[in-house]
C-alpha atoms as a PDB file:
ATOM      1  CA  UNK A   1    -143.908-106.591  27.270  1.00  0.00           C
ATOM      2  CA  UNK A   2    -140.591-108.555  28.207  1.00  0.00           C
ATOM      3  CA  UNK A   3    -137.492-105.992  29.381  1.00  0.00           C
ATOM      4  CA  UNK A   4    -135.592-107.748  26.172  1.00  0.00           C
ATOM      5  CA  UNK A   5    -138.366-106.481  23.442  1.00  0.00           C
ATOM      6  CA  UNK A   6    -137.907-102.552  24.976  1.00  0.00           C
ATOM      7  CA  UNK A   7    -135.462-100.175  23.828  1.00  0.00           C
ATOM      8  CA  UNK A   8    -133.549 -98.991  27.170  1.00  0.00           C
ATOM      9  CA  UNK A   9    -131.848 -95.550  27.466  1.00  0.00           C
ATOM     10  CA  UNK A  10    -128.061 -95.356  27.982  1.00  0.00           C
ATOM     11  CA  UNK A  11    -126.780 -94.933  31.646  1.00  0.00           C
ATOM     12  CA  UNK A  12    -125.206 -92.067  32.688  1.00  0.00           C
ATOM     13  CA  UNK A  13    -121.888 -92.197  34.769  1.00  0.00           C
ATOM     14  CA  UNK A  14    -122.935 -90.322  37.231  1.00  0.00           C
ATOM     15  CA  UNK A  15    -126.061 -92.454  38.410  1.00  0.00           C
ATOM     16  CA  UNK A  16    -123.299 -95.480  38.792  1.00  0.00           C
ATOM     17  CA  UNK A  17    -121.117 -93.519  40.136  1.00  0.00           C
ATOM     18  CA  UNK A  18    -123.656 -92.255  42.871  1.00  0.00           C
ATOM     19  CA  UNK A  19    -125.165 -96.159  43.010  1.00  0.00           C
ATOM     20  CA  UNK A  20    -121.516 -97.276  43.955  1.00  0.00           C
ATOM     21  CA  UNK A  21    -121.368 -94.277  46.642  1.00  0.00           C
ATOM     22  CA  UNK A  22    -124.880 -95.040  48.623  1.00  0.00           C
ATOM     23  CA  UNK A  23    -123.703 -98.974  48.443  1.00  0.00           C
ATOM     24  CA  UNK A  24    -120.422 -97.550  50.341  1.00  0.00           C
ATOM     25  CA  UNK A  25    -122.222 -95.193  52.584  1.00  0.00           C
ATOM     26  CA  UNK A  26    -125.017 -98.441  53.352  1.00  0.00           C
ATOM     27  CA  UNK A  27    -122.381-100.621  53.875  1.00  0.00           C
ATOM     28  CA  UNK A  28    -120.261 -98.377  56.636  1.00  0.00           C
ATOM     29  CA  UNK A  29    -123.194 -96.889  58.507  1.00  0.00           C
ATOM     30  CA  UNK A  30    -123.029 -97.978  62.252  1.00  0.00           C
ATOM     31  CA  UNK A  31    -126.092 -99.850  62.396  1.00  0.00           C
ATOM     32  CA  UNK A  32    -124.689-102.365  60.278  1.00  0.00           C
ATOM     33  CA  UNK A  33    -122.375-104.003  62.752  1.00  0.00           C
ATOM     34  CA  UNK A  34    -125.157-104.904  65.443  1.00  0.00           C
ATOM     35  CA  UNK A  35    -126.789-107.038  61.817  1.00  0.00           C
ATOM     36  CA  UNK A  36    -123.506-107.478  60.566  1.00  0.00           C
ATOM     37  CA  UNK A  37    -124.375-110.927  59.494  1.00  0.00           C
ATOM     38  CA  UNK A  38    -127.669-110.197  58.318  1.00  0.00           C
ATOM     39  CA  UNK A  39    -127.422-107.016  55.970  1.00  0.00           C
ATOM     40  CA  UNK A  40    -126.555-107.246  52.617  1.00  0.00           C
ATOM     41  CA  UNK A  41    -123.468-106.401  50.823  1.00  0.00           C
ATOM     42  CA  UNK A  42    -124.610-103.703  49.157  1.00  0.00           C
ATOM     43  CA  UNK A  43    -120.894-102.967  47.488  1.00  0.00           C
ATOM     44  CA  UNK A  44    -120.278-106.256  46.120  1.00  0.00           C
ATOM     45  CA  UNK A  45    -124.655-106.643  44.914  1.00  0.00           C
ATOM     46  CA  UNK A  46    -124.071-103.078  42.808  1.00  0.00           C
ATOM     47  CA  UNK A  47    -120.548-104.819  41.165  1.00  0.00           C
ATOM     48  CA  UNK A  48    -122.617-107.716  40.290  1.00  0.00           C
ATOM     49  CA  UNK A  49    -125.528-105.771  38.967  1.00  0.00           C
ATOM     50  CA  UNK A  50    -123.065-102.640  36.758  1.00  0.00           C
ATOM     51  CA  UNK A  51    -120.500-105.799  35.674  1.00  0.00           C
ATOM     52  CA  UNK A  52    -124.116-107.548  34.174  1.00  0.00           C
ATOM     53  CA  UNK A  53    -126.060-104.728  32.559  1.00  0.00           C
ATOM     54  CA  UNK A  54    -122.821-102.102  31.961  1.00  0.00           C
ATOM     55  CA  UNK A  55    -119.657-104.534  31.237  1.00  0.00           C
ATOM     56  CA  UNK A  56    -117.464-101.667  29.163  1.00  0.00           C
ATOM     57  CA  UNK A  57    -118.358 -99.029  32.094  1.00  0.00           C
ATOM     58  CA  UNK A  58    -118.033-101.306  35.130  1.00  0.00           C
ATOM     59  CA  UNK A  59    -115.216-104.167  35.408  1.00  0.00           C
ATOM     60  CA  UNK A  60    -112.467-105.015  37.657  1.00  0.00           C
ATOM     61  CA  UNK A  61    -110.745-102.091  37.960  1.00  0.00           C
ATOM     62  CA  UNK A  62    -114.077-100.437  39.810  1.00  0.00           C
ATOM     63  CA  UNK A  63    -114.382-103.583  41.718  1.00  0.00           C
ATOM     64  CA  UNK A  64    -110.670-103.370  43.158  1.00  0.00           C
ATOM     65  CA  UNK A  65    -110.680 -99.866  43.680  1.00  0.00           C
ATOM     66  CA  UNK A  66    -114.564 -99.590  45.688  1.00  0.00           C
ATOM     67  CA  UNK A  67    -112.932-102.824  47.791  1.00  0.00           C
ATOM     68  CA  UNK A  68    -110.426-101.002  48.705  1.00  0.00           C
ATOM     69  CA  UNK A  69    -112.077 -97.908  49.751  1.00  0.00           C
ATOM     70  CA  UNK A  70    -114.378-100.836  51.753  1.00  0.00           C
ATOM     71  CA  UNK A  71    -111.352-102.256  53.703  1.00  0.00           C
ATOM     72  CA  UNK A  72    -110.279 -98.686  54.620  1.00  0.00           C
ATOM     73  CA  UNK A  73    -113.543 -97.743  55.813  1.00  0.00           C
ATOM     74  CA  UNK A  74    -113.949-101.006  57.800  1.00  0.00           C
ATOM     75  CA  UNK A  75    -110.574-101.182  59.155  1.00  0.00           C
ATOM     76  CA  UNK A  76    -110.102-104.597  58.104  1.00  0.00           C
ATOM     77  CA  UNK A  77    -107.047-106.092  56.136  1.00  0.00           C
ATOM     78  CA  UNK A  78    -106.050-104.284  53.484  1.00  0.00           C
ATOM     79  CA  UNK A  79    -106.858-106.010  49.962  1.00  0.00           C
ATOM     80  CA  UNK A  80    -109.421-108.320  51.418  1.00  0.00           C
ATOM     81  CA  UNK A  81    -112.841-107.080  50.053  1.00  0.00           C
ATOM     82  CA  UNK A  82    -110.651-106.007  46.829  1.00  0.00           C
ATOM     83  CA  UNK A  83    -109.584-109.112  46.322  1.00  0.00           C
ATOM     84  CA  UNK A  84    -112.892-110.841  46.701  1.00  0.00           C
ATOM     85  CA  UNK A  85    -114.318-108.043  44.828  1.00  0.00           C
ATOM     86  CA  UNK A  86    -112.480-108.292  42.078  1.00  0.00           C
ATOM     87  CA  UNK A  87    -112.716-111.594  41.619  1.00  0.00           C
ATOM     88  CA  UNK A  88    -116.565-112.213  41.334  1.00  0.00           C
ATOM     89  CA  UNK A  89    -116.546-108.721  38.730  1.00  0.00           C
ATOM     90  CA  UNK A  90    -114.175-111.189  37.105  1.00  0.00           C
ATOM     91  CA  UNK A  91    -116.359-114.062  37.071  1.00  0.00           C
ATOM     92  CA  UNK A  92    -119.423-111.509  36.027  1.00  0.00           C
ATOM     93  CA  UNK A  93    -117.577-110.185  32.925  1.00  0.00           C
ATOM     94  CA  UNK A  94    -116.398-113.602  32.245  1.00  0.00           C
ATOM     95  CA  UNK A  95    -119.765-114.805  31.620  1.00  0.00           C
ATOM     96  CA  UNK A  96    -121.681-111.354  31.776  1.00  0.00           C
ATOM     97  CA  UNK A  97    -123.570-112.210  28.300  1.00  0.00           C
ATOM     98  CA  UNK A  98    -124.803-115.354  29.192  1.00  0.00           C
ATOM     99  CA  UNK A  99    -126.344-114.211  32.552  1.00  0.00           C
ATOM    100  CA  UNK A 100    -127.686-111.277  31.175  1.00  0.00           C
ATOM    101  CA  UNK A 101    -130.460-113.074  29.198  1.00  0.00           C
ATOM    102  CA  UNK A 102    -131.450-115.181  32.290  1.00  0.00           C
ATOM    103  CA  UNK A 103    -134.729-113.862  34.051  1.00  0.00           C
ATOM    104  CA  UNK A 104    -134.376-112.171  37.548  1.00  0.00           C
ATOM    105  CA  UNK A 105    -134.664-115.131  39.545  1.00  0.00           C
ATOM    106  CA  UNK A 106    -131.997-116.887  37.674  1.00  0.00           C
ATOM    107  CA  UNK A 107    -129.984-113.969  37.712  1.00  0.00           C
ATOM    108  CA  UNK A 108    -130.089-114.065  41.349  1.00  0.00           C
ATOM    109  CA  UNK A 109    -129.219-117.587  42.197  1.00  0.00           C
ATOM    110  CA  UNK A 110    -126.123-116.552  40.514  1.00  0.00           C
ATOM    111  CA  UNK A 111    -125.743-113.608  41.760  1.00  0.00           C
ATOM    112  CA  UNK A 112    -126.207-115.726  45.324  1.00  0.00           C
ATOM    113  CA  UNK A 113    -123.348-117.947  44.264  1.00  0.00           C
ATOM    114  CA  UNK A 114    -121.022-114.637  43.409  1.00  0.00           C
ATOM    115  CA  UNK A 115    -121.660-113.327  47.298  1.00  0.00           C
ATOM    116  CA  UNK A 116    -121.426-115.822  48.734  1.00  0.00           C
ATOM    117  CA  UNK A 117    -117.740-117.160  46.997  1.00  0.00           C
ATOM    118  CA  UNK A 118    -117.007-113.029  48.206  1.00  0.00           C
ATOM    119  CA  UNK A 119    -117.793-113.667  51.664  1.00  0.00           C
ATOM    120  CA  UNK A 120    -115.702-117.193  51.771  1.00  0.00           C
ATOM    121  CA  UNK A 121    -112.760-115.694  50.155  1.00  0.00           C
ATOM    122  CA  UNK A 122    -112.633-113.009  52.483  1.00  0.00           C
ATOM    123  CA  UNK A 123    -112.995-115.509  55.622  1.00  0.00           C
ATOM    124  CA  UNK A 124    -109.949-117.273  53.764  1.00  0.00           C
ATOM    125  CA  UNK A 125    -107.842-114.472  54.039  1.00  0.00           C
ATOM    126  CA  UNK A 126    -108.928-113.506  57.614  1.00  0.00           C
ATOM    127  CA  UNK A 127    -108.432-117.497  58.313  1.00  0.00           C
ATOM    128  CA  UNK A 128    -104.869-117.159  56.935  1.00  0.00           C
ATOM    129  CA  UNK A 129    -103.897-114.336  58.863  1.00  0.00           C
ATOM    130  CA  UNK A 130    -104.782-116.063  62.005  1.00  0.00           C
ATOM    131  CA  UNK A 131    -108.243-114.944  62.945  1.00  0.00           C
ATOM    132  CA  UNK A 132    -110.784-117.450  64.221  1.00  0.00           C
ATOM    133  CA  UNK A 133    -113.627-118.735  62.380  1.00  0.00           C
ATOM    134  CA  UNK A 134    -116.627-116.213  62.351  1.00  0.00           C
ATOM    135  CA  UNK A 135    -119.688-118.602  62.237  1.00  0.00           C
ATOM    136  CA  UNK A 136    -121.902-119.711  59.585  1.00  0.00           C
ATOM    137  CA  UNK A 137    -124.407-116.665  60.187  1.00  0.00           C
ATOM    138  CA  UNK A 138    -121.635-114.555  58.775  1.00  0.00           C
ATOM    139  CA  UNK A 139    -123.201-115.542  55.367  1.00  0.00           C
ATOM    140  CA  UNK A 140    -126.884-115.036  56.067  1.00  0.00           C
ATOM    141  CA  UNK A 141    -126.620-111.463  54.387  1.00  0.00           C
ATOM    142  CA  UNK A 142    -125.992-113.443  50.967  1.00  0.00           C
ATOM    143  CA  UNK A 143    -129.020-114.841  50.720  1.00  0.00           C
ATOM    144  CA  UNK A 144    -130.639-111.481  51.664  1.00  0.00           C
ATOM    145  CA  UNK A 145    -128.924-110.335  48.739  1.00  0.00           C
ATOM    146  CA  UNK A 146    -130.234-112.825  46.664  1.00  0.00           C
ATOM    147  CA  UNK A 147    -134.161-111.776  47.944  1.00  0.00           C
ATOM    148  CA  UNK A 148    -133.373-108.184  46.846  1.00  0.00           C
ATOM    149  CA  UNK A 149    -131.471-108.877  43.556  1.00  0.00           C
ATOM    150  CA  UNK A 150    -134.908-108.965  41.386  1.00  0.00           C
ATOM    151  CA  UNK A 151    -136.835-106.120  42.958  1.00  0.00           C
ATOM    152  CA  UNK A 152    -133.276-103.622  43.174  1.00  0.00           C
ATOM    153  CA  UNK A 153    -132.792-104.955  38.823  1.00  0.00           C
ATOM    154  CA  UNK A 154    -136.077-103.488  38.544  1.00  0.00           C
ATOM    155  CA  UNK A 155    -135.705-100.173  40.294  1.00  0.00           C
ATOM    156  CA  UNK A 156    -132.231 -99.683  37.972  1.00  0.00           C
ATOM    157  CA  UNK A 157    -133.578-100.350  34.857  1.00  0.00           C
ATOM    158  CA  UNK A 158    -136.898 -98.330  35.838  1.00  0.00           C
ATOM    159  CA  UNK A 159    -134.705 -95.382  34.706  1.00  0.00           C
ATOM    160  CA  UNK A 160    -133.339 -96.853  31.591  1.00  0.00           C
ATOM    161  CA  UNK A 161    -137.104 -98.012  29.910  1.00  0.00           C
ATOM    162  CA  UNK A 162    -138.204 -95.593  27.477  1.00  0.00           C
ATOM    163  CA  UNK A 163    -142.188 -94.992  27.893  1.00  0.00           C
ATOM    164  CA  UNK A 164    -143.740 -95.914  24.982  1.00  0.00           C
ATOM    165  CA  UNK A 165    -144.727 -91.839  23.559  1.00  0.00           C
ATOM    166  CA  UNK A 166    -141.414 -91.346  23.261  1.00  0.00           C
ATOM    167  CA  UNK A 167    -141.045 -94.285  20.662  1.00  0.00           C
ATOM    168  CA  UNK A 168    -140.493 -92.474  17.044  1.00  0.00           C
ATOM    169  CA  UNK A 169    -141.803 -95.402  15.597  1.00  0.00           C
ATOM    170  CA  UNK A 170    -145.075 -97.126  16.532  1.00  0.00           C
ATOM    171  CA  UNK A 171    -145.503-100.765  15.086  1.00  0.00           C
END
């Protein structure tokens, strides 16, 4: 049965609240700057994902406010990931009903496209400020991203799918 014939629960705050706080924690954990270049975004993949399925919960003001708490955690110029992330939960919302009845794979070439225009816009701003270039690999965690998108939409809305006993009305 397709995902768009089931009835899907509503999601609580709290699990994308707690979503948004294991991306964070994932995203500043130490082994992530030896792969640096090679693990996923995992901030900017869950403001994708809750600006797709959850557009009057999750928007720009989230986006601006976890990139924030990103560059502080990082250490790196403050307003870069906010920036960035604000603009692709922009460009989410902006076409957020369109994409959301696009299969999985579909969903994550786009959702390939979003990171990666995140990643260049934050090498802009480092670019601006003066630092050198940081190689091509620095957007090899994108595409990563992009692997992960269909099995991690899955997982998320694993919660949401009502089993079919608890259906009042059988057809």
């Amino acid at each position: 049965m397709p995902v768009s014939s089931q009835l899907l629960r509503p999601v609580r705050g709290t699990l994308i609240f707690f979503t948004f706080m294991l991306a964070l924690v994932v995203n500043l954990l130490p082994w992530q700057v030896g792969l640096a270049n090679f693990t996923p975004d995992f901030v900017a993949l869950f403001i994708v994902y809750w600006t797709l399925n959850q557009p009057r919960r999750v928007g720009v003001g989230w986006a601006f406010v976890l990139g924030i708490l990103m560059d502080v955690g990082d250490g790196n110029v403050l307003g870069q990931h906010a920036f960035a992330y604000s603009v692709i939960a922009y460009l989410t919302l902006a076409r957020q009903r369109q994409l959301n009845v696009f299969p999985f794979w579909q969903q994550a070439f786009v959702a390939l496209g979003f990171l990666l225009l995140s990643q260049l816009l934050m090498v802009l701003i480092r670019l601006a400020l003066g630092s050198p270039f940081v190689g091509w690999g620095y957007f090899a965690g994108c595409f990563l991203s992009a692997l992960i998108w269909t099995p991690l939409s899955n997982l998320l809305l694993m919660y949401q799918r009502k089993p079919k006993s608890e259906s009042k009305y059988e057809s």
